[in-house]
C-alpha atoms as a PDB file:
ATOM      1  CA  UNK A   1       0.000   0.000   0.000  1.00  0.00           C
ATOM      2  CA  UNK A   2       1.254   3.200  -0.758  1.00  0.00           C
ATOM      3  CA  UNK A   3       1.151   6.580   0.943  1.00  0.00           C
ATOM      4  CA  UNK A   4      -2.129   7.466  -1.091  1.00  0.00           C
ATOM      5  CA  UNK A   5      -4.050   4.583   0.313  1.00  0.00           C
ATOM      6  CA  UNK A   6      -6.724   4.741   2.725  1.00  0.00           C
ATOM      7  CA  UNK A   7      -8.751   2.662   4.685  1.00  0.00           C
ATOM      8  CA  UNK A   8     -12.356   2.636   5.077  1.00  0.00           C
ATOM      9  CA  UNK A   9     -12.052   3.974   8.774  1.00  0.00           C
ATOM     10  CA  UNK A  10     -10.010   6.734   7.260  1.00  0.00           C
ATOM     11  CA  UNK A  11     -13.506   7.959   4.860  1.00  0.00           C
ATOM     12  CA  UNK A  12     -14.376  11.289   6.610  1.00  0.00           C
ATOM     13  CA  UNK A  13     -16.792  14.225   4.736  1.00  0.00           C
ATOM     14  CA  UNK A  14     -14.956  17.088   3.228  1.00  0.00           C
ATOM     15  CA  UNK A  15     -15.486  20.389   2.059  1.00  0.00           C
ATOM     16  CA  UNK A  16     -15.921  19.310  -1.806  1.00  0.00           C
ATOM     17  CA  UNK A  17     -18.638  16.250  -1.223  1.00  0.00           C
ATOM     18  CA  UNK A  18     -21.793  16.453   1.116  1.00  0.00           C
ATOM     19  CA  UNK A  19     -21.801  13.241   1.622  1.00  0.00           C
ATOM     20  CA  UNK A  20     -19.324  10.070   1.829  1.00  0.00           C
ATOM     21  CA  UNK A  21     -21.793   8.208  -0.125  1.00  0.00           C
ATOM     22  CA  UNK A  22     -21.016  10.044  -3.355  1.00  0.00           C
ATOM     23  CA  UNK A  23     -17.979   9.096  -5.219  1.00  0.00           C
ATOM     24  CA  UNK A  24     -14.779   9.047  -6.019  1.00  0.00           C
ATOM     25  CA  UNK A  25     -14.669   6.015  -4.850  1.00  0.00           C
ATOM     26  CA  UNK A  26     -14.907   2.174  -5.474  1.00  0.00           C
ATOM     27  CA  UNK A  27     -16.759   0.438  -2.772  1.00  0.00           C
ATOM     28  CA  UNK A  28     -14.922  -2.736  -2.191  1.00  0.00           C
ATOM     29  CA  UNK A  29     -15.696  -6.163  -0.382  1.00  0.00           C
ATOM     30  CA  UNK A  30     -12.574  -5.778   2.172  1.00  0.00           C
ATOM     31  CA  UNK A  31     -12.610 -10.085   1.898  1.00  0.00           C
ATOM     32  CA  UNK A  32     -12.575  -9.723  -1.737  1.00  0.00           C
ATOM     33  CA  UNK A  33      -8.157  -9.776  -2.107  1.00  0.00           C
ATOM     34  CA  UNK A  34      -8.374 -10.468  -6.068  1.00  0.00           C
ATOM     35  CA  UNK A  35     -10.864  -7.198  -7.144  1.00  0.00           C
ATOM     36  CA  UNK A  36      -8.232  -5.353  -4.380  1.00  0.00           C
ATOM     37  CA  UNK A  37      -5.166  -6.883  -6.486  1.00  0.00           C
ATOM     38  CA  UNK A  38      -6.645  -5.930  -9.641  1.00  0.00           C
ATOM     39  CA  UNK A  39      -7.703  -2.313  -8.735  1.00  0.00           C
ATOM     40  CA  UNK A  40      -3.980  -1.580  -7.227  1.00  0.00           C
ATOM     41  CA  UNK A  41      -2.152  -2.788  -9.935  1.00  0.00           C
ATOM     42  CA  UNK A  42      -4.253  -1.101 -12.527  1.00  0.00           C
ATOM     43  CA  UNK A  43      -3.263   2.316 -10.495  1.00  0.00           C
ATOM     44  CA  UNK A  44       0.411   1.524  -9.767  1.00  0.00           C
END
């Protein structure tokens, strides 16, 4: 994991979204290690 990664726990509301339920982001099963695998090697 890099220094960009973040954990669920880490998902807090900001200034630019009103809520944490819209996007950017890909909602993952945490159990689910090949999407995870896929996703991070796709960014890298």
């Amino acid at each position: 994991m890099g220094k960009n990664s973040v954990i669920a726990s880490d998902i807090r509301e900001s200034d630019g979204h009103s809520s944490i339920e819209e996007g950017p982001y890909i909602p993952l099963d945490v159990m689910d290690t090949d999407a995870i695998s896929a996703i991070c090697k796709e960014r890298e």
